[in-house]
N, C-alpha and C. Protein backbone atom coordinates (compact mmCIF):
# COMPACT_ATOMS: atom_id res chain seq x y z
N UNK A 1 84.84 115.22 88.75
CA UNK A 1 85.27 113.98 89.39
C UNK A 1 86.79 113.86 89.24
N UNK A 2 87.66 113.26 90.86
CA UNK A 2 88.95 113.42 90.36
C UNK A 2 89.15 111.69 90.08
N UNK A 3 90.72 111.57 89.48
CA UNK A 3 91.10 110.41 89.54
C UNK A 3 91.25 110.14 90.31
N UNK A 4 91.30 108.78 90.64
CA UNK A 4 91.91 108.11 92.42
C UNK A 4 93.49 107.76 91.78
N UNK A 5 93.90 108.41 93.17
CA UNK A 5 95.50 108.16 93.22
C UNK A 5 96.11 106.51 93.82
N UNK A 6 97.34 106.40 92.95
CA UNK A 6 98.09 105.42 94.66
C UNK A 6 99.18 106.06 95.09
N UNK A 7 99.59 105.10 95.82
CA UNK A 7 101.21 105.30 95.89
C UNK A 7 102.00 104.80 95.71
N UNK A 8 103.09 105.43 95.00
CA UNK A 8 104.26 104.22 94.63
C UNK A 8 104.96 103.60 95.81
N UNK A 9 105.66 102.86 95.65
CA UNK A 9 105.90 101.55 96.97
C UNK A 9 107.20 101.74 97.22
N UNK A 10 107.84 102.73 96.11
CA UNK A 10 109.35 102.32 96.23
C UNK A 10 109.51 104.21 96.35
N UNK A 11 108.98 105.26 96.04
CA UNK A 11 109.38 106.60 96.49
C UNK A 11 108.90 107.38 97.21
N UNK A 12 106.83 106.79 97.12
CA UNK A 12 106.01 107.24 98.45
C UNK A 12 105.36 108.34 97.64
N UNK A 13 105.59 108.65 96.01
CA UNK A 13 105.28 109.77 95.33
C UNK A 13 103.63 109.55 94.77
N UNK A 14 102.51 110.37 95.21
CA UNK A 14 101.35 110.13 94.74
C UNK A 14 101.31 109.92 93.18
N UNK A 15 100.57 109.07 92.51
CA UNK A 15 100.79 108.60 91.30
C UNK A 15 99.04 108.73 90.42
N UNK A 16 98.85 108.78 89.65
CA UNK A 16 97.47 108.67 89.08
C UNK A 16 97.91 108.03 87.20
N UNK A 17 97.01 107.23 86.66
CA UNK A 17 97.54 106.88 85.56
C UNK A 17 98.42 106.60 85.63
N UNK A 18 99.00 105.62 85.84
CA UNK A 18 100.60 105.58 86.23
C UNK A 18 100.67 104.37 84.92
N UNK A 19 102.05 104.65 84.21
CA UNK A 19 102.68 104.34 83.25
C UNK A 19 103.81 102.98 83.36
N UNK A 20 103.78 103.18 84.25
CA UNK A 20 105.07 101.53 84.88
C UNK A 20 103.91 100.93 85.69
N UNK A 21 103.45 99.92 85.74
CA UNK A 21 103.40 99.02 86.56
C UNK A 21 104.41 97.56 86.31
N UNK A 22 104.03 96.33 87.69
CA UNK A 22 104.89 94.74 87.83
C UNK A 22 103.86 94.63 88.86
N UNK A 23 103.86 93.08 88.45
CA UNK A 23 103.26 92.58 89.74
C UNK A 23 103.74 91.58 90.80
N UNK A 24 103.31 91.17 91.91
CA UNK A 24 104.05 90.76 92.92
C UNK A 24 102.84 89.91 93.97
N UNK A 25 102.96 88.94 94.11
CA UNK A 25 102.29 87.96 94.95
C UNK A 25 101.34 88.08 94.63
N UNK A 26 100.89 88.23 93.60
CA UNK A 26 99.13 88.11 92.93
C UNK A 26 98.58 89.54 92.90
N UNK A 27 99.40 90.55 93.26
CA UNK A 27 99.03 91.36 93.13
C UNK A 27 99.66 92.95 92.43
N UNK A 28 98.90 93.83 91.95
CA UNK A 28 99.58 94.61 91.01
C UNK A 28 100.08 96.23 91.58
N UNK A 29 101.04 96.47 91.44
CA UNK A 29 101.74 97.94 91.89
C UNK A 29 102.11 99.08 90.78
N UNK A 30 101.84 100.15 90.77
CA UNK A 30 102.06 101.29 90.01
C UNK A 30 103.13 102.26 90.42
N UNK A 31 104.17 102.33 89.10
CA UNK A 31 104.91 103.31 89.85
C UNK A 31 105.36 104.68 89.20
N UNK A 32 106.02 105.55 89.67
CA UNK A 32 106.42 106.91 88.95
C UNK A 32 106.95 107.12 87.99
N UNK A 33 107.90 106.25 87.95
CA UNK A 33 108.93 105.95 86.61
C UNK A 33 109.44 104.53 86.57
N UNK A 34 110.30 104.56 85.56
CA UNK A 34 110.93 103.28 85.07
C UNK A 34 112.09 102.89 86.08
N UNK A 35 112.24 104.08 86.53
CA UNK A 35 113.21 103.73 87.84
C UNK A 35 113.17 103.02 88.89
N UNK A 36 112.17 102.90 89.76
CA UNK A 36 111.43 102.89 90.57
C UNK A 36 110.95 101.81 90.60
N UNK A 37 110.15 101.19 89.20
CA UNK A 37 109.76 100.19 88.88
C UNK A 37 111.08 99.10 88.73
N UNK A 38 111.76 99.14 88.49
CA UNK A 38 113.45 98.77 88.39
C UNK A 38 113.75 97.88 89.54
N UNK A 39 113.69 99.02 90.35
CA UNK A 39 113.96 98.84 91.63
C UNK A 39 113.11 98.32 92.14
N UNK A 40 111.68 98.09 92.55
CA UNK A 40 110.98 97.20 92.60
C UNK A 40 111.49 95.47 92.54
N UNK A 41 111.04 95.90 90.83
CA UNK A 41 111.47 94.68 90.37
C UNK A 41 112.30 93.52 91.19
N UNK A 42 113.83 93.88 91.69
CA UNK A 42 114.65 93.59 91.95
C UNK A 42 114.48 92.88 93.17
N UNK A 43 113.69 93.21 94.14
CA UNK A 43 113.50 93.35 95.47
C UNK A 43 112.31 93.61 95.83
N UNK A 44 110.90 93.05 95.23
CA UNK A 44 109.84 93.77 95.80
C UNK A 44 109.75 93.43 97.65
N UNK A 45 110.24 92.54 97.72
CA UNK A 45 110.04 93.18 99.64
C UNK A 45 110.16 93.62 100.19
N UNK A 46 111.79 94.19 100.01
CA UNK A 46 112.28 95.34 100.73
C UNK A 46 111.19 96.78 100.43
N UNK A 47 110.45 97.04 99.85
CA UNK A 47 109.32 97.73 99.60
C UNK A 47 108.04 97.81 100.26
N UNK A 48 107.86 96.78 100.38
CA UNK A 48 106.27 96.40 101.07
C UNK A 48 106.52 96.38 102.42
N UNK A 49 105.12 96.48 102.77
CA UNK A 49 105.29 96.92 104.16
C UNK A 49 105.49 95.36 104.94
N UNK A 50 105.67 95.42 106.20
CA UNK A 50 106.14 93.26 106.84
C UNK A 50 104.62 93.78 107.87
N UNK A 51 104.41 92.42 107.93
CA UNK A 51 103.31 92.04 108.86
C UNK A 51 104.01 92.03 110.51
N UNK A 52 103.58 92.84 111.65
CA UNK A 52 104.05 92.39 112.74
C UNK A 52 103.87 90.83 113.26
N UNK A 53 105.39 90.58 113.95
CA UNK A 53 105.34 89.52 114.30
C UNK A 53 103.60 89.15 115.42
N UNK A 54 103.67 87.69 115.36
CA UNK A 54 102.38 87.87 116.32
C UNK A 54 102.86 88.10 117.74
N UNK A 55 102.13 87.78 118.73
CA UNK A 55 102.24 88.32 120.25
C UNK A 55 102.43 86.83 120.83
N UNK A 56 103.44 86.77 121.26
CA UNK A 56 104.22 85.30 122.01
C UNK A 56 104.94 85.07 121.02
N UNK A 57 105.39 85.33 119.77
CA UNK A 57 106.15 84.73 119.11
C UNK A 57 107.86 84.55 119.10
């Protein structure tokens, strides 16, 4: 059986056990390093993906 992976949000690097996590709008993110997580930190939006605007808006 393997581990299930994620992905980090801020390098795109597959992650398993991941050692840094923060969380962000109720919800929790894993990342590669302390770096990364850093950077996060700072700015989690610029990270996450944006919702398209709606249609007529």
């Amino acid at each position: 059986m393997t581990t299930p992976t994620t992905t980090d949000p801020v390098c795109g690097m597959p992650i398993r056990d991941a050692e840094y996590a923060a969380s962000f709008g109720g919800r929790d993110y894993q990342f590669c390093s302390s770096t990364c997580r850093a950077r996060f930190v700072v700015d989690p939006e610029h990270f996450l993906p944006t919702a398209p605007a709606p249609l007529g808006a």
